[in-house]
PDB file of N, CA and C in Angstrom:
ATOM      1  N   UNK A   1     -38.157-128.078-114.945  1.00  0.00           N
ATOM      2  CA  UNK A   1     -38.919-126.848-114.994  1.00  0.00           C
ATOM      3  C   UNK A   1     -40.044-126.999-116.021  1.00  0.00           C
ATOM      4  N   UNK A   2     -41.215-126.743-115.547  1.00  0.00           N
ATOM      5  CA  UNK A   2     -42.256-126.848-116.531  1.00  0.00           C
ATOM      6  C   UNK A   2     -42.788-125.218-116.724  1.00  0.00           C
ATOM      7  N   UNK A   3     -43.013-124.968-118.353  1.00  0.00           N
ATOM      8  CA  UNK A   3     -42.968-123.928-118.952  1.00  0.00           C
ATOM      9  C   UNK A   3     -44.811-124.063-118.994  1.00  0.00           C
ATOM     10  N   UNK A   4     -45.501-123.275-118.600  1.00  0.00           N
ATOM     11  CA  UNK A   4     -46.924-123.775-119.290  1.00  0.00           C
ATOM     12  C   UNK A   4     -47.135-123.249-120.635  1.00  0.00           C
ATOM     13  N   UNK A   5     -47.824-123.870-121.406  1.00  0.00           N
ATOM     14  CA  UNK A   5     -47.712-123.536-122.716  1.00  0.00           C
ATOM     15  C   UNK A   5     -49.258-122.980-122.967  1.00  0.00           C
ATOM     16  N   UNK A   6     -49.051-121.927-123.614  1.00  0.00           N
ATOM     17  CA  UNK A   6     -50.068-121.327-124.162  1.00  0.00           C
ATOM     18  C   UNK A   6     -50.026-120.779-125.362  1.00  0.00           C
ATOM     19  N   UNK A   7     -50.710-120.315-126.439  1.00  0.00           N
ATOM     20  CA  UNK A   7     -50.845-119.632-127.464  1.00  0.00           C
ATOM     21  C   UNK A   7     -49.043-118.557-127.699  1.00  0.00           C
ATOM     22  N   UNK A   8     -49.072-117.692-126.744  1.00  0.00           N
ATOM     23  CA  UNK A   8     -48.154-116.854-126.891  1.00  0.00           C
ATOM     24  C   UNK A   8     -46.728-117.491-126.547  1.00  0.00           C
ATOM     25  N   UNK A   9     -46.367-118.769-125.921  1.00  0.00           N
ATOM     26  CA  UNK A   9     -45.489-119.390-125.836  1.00  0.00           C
ATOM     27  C   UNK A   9     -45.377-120.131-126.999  1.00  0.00           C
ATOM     28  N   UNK A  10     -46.064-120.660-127.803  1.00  0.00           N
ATOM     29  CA  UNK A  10     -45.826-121.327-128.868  1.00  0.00           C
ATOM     30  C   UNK A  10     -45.387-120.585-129.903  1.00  0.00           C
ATOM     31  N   UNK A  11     -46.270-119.321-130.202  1.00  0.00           N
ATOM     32  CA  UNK A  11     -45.601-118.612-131.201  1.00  0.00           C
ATOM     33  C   UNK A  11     -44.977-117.771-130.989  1.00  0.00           C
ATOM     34  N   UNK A  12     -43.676-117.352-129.800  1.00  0.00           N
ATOM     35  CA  UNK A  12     -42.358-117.136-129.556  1.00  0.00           C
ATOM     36  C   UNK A  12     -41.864-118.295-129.740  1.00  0.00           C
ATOM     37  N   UNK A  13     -41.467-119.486-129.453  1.00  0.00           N
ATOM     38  CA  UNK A  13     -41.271-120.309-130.321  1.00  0.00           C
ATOM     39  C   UNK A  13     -40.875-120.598-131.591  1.00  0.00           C
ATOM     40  N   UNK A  14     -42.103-120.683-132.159  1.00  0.00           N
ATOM     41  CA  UNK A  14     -42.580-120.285-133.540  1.00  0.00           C
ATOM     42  C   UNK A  14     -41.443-119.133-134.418  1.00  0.00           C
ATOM     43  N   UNK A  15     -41.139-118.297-133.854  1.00  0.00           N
ATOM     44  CA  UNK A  15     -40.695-117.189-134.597  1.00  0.00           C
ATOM     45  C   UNK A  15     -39.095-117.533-134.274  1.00  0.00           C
ATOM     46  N   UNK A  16     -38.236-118.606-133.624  1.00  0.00           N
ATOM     47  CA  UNK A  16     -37.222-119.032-133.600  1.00  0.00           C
ATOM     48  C   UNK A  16     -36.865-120.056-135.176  1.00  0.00           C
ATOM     49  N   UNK A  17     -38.109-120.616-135.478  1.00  0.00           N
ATOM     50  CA  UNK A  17     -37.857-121.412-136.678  1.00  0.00           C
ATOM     51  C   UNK A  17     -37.581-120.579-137.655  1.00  0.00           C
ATOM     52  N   UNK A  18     -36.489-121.620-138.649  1.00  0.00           N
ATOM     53  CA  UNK A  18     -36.347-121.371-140.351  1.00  0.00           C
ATOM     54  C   UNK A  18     -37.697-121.157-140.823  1.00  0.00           C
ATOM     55  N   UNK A  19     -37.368-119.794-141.739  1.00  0.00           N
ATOM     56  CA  UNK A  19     -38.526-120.149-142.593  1.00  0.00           C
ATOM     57  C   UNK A  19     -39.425-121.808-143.074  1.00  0.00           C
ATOM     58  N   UNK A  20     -38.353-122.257-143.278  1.00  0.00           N
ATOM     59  CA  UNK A  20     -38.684-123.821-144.088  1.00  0.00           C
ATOM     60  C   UNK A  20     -39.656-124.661-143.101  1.00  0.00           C
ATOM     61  N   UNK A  21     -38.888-124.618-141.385  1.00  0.00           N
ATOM     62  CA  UNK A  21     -39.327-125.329-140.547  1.00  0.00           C
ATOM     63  C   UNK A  21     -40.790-124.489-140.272  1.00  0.00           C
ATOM     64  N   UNK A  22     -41.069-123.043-140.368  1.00  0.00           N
ATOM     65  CA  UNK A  22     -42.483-122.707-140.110  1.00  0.00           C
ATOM     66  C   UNK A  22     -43.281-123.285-140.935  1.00  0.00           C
ATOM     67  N   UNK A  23     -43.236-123.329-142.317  1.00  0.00           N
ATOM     68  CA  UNK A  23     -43.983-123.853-143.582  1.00  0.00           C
ATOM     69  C   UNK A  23     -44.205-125.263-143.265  1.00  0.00           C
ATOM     70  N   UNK A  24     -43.425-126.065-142.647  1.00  0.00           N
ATOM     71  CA  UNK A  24     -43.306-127.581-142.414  1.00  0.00           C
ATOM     72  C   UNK A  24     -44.423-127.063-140.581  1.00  0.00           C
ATOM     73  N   UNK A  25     -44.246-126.643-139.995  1.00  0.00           N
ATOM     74  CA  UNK A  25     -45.082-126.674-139.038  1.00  0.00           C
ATOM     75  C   UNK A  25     -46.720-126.315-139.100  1.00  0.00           C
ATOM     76  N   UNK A  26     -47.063-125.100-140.211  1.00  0.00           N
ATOM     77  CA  UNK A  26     -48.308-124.755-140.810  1.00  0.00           C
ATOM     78  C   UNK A  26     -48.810-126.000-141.061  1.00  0.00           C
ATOM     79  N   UNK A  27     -48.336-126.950-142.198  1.00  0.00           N
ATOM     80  CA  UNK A  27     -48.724-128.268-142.800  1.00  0.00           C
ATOM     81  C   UNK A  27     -48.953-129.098-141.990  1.00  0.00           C
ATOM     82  N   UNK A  28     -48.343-129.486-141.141  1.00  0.00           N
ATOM     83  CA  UNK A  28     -48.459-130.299-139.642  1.00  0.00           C
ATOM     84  C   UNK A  28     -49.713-129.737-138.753  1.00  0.00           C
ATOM     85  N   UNK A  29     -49.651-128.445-138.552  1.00  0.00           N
ATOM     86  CA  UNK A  29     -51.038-128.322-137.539  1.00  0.00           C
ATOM     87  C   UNK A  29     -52.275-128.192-138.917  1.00  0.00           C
ATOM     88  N   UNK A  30     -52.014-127.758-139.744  1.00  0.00           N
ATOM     89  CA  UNK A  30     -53.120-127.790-141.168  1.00  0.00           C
ATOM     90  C   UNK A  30     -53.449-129.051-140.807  1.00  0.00           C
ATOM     91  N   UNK A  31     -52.983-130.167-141.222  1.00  0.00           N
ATOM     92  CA  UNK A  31     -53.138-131.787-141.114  1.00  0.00           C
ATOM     93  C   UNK A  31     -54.313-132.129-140.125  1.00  0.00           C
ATOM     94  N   UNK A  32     -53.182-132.010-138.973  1.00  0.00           N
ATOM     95  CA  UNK A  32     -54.016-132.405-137.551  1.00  0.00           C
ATOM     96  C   UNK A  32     -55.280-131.317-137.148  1.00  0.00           C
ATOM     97  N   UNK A  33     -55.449-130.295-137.889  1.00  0.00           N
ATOM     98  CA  UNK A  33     -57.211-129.266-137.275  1.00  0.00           C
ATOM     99  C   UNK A  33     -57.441-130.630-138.564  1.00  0.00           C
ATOM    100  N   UNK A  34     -57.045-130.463-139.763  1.00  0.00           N
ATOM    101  CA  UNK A  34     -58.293-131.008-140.517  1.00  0.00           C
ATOM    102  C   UNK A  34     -58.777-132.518-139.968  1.00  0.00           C
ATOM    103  N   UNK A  35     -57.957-133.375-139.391  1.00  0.00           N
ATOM    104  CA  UNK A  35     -58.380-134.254-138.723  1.00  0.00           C
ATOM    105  C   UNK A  35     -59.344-133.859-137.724  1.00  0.00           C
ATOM    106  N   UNK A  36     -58.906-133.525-137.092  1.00  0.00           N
ATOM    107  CA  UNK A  36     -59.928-133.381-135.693  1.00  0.00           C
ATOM    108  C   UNK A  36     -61.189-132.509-136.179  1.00  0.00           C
ATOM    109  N   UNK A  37     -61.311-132.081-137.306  1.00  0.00           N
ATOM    110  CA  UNK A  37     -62.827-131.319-137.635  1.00  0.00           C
ATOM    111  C   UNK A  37     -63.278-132.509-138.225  1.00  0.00           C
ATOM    112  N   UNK A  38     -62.823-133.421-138.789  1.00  0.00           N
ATOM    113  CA  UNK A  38     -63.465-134.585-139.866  1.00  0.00           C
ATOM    114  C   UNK A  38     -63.429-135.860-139.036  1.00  0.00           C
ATOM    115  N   UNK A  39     -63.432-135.943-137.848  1.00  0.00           N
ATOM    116  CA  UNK A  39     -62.890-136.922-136.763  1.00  0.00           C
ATOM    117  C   UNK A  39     -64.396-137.244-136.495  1.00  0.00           C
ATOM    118  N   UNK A  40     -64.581-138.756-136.291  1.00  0.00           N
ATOM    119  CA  UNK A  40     -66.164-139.342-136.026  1.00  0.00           C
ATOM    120  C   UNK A  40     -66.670-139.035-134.897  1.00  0.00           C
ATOM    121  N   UNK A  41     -65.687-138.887-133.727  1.00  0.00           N
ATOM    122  CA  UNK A  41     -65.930-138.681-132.716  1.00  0.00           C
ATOM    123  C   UNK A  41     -66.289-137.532-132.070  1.00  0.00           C
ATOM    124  N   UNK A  42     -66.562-136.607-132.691  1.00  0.00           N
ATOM    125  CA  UNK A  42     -66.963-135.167-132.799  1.00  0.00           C
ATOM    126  C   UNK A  42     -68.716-135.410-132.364  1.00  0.00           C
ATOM    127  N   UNK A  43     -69.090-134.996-130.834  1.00  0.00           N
ATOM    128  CA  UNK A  43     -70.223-134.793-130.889  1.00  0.00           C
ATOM    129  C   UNK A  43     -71.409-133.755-131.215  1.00  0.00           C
ATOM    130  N   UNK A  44     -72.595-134.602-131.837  1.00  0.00           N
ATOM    131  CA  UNK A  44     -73.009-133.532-132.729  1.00  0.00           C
ATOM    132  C   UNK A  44     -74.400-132.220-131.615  1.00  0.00           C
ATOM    133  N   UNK A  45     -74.117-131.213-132.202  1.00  0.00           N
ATOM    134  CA  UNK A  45     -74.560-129.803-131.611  1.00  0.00           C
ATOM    135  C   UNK A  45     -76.168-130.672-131.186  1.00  0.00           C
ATOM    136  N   UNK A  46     -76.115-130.121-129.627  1.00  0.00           N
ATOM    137  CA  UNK A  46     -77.449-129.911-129.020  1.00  0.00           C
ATOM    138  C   UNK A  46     -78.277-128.680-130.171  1.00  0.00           C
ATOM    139  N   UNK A  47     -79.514-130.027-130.105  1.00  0.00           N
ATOM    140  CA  UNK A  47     -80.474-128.974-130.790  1.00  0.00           C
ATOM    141  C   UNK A  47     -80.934-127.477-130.035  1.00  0.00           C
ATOM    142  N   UNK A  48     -81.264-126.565-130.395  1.00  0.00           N
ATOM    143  CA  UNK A  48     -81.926-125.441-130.087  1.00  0.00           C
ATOM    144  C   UNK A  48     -83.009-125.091-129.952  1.00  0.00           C
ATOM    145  N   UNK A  49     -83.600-126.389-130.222  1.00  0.00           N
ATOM    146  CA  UNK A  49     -85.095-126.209-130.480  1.00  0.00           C
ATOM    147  C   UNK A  49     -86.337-126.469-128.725  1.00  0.00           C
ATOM    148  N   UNK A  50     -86.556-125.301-128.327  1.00  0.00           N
ATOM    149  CA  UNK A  50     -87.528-125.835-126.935  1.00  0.00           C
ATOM    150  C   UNK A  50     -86.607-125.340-125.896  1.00  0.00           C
ATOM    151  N   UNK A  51     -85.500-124.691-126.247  1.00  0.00           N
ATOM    152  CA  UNK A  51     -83.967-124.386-125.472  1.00  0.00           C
ATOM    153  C   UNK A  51     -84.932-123.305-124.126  1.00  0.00           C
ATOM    154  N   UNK A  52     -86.146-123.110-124.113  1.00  0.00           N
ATOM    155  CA  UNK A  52     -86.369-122.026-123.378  1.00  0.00           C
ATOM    156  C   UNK A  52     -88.182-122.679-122.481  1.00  0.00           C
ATOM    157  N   UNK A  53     -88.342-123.946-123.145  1.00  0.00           N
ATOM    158  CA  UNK A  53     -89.578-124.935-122.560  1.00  0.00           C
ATOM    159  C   UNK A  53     -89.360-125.030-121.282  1.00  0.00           C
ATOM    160  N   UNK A  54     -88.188-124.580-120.250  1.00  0.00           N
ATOM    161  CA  UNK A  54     -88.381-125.240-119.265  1.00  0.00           C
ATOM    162  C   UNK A  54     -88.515-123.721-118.027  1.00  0.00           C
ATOM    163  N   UNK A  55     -88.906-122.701-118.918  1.00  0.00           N
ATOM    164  CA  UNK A  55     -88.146-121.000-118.061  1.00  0.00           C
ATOM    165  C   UNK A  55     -89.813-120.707-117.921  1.00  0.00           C
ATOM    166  N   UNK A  56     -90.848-121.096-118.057  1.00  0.00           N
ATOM    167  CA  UNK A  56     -92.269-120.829-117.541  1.00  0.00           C
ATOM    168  C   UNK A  56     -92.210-119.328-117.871  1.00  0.00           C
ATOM    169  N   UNK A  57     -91.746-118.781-119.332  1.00  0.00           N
ATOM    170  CA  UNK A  57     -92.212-117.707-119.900  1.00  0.00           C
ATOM    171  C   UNK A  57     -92.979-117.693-120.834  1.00  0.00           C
ATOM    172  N   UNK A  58     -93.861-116.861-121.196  1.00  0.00           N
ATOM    173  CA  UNK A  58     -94.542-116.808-122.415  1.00  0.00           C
ATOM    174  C   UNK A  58     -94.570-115.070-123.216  1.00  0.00           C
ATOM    175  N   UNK A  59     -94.357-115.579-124.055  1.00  0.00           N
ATOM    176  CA  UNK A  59     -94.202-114.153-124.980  1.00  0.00           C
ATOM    177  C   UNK A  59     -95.455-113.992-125.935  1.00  0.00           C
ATOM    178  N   UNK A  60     -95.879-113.129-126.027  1.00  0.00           N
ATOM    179  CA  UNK A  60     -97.028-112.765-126.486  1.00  0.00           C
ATOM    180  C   UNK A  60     -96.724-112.197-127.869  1.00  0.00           C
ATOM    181  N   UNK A  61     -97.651-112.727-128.742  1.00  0.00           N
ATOM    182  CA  UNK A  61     -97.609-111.129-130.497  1.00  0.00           C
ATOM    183  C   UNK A  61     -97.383-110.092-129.973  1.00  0.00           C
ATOM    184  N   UNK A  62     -98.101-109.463-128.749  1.00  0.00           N
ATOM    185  CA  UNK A  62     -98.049-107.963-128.396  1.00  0.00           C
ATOM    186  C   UNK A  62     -96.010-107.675-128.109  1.00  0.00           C
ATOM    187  N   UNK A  63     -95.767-108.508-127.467  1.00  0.00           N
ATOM    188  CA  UNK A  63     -94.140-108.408-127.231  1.00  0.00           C
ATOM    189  C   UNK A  63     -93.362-108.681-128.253  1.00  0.00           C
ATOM    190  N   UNK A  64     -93.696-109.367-128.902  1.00  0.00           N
ATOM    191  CA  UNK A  64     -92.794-109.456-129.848  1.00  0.00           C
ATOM    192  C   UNK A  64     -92.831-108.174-130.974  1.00  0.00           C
ATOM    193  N   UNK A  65     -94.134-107.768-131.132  1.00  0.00           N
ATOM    194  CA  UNK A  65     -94.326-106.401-132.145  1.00  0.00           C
ATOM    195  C   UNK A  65     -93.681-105.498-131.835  1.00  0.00           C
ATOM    196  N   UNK A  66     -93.967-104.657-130.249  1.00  0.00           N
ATOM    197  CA  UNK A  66     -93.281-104.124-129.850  1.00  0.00           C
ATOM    198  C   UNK A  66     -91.979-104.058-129.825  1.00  0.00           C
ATOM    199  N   UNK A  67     -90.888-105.363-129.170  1.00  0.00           N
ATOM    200  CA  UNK A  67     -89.838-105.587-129.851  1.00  0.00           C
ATOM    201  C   UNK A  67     -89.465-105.059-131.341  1.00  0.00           C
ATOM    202  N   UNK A  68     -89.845-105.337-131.992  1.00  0.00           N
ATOM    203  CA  UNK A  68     -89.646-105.127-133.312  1.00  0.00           C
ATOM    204  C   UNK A  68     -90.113-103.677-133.280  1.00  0.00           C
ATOM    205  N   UNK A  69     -91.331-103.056-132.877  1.00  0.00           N
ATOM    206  CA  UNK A  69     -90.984-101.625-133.535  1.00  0.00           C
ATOM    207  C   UNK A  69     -89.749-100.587-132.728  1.00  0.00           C
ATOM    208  N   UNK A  70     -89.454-101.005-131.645  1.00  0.00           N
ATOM    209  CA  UNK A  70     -87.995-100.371-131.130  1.00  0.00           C
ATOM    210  C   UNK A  70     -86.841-100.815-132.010  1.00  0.00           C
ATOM    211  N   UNK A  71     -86.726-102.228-132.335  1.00  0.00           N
ATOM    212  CA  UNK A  71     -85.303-102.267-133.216  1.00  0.00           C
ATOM    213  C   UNK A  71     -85.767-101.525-133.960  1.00  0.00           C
ATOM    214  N   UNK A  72     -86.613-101.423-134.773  1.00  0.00           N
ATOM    215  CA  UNK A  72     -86.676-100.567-136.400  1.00  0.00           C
ATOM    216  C   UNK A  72     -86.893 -99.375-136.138  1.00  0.00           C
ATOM    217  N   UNK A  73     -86.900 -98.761-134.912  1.00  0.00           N
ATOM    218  CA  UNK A  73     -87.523 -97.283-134.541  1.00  0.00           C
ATOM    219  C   UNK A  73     -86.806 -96.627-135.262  1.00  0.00           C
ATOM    220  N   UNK A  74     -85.087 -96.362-135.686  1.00  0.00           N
ATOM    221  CA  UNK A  74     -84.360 -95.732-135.742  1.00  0.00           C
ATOM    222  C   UNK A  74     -83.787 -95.947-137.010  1.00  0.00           C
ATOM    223  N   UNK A  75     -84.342 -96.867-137.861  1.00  0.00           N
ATOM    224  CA  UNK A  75     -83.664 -97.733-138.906  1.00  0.00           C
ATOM    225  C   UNK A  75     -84.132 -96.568-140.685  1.00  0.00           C
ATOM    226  N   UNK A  76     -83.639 -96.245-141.450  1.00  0.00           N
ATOM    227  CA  UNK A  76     -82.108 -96.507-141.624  1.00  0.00           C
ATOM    228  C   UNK A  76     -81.325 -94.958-140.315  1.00  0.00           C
ATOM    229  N   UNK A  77     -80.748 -95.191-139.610  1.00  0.00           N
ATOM    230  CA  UNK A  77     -80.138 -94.271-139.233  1.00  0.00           C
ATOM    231  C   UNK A  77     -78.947 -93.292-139.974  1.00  0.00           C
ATOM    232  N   UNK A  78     -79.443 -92.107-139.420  1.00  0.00           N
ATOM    233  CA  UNK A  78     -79.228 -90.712-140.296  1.00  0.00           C
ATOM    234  C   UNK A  78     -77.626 -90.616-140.382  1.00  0.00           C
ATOM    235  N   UNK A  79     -76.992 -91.294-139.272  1.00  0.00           N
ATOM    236  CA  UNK A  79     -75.345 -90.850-138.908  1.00  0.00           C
ATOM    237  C   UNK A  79     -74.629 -92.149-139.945  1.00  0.00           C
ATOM    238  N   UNK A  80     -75.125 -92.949-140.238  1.00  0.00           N
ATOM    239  CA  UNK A  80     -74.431 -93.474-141.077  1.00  0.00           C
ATOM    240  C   UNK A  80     -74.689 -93.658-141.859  1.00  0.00           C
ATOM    241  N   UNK A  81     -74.078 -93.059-143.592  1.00  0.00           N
ATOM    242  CA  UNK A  81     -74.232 -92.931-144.523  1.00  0.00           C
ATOM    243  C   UNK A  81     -74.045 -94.212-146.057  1.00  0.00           C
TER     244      UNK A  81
END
């Protein structure tokens, strides 16, 4: 019988252990994230830069001002103190 394992199966699980054995399991997955964040093989983030060079839009000062005076239209707002 295969159980699929997900988040909420593990920690029912989880809540069967000794105290001692949870503390010993924290340290164990502590271990292994800090590996796998410090791991070489981690590829590094697509830049962001030009992310929109290929959508044949152009935005104008006039749009972008505008933009901006609607966010700030309302700013500081009265209902929250």
């Amino acid at each position: 019988m295969n159980i699929p394992i997900n988040l909420e199966v593990v920690e029912n699980l989880a809540k069967q252990l000794s105290a001692v054995d949870k503390v010993r399991l924290v340290e164990r997955l502590m271990t292994t994230l800090e590996q796998e964040l410090e791991s070489p093989s981690r590829q590094p983030k697509e830049s962001l830069y030009g992310l929109w060079a290929g959508m044949n839009m152009t935005i104008s000062d006039e749009d972008i001002d505008e933009v901006r005076r609607e966010m700030w239209n309302n700013f500081p707002r009265e209902d929250i103190i």
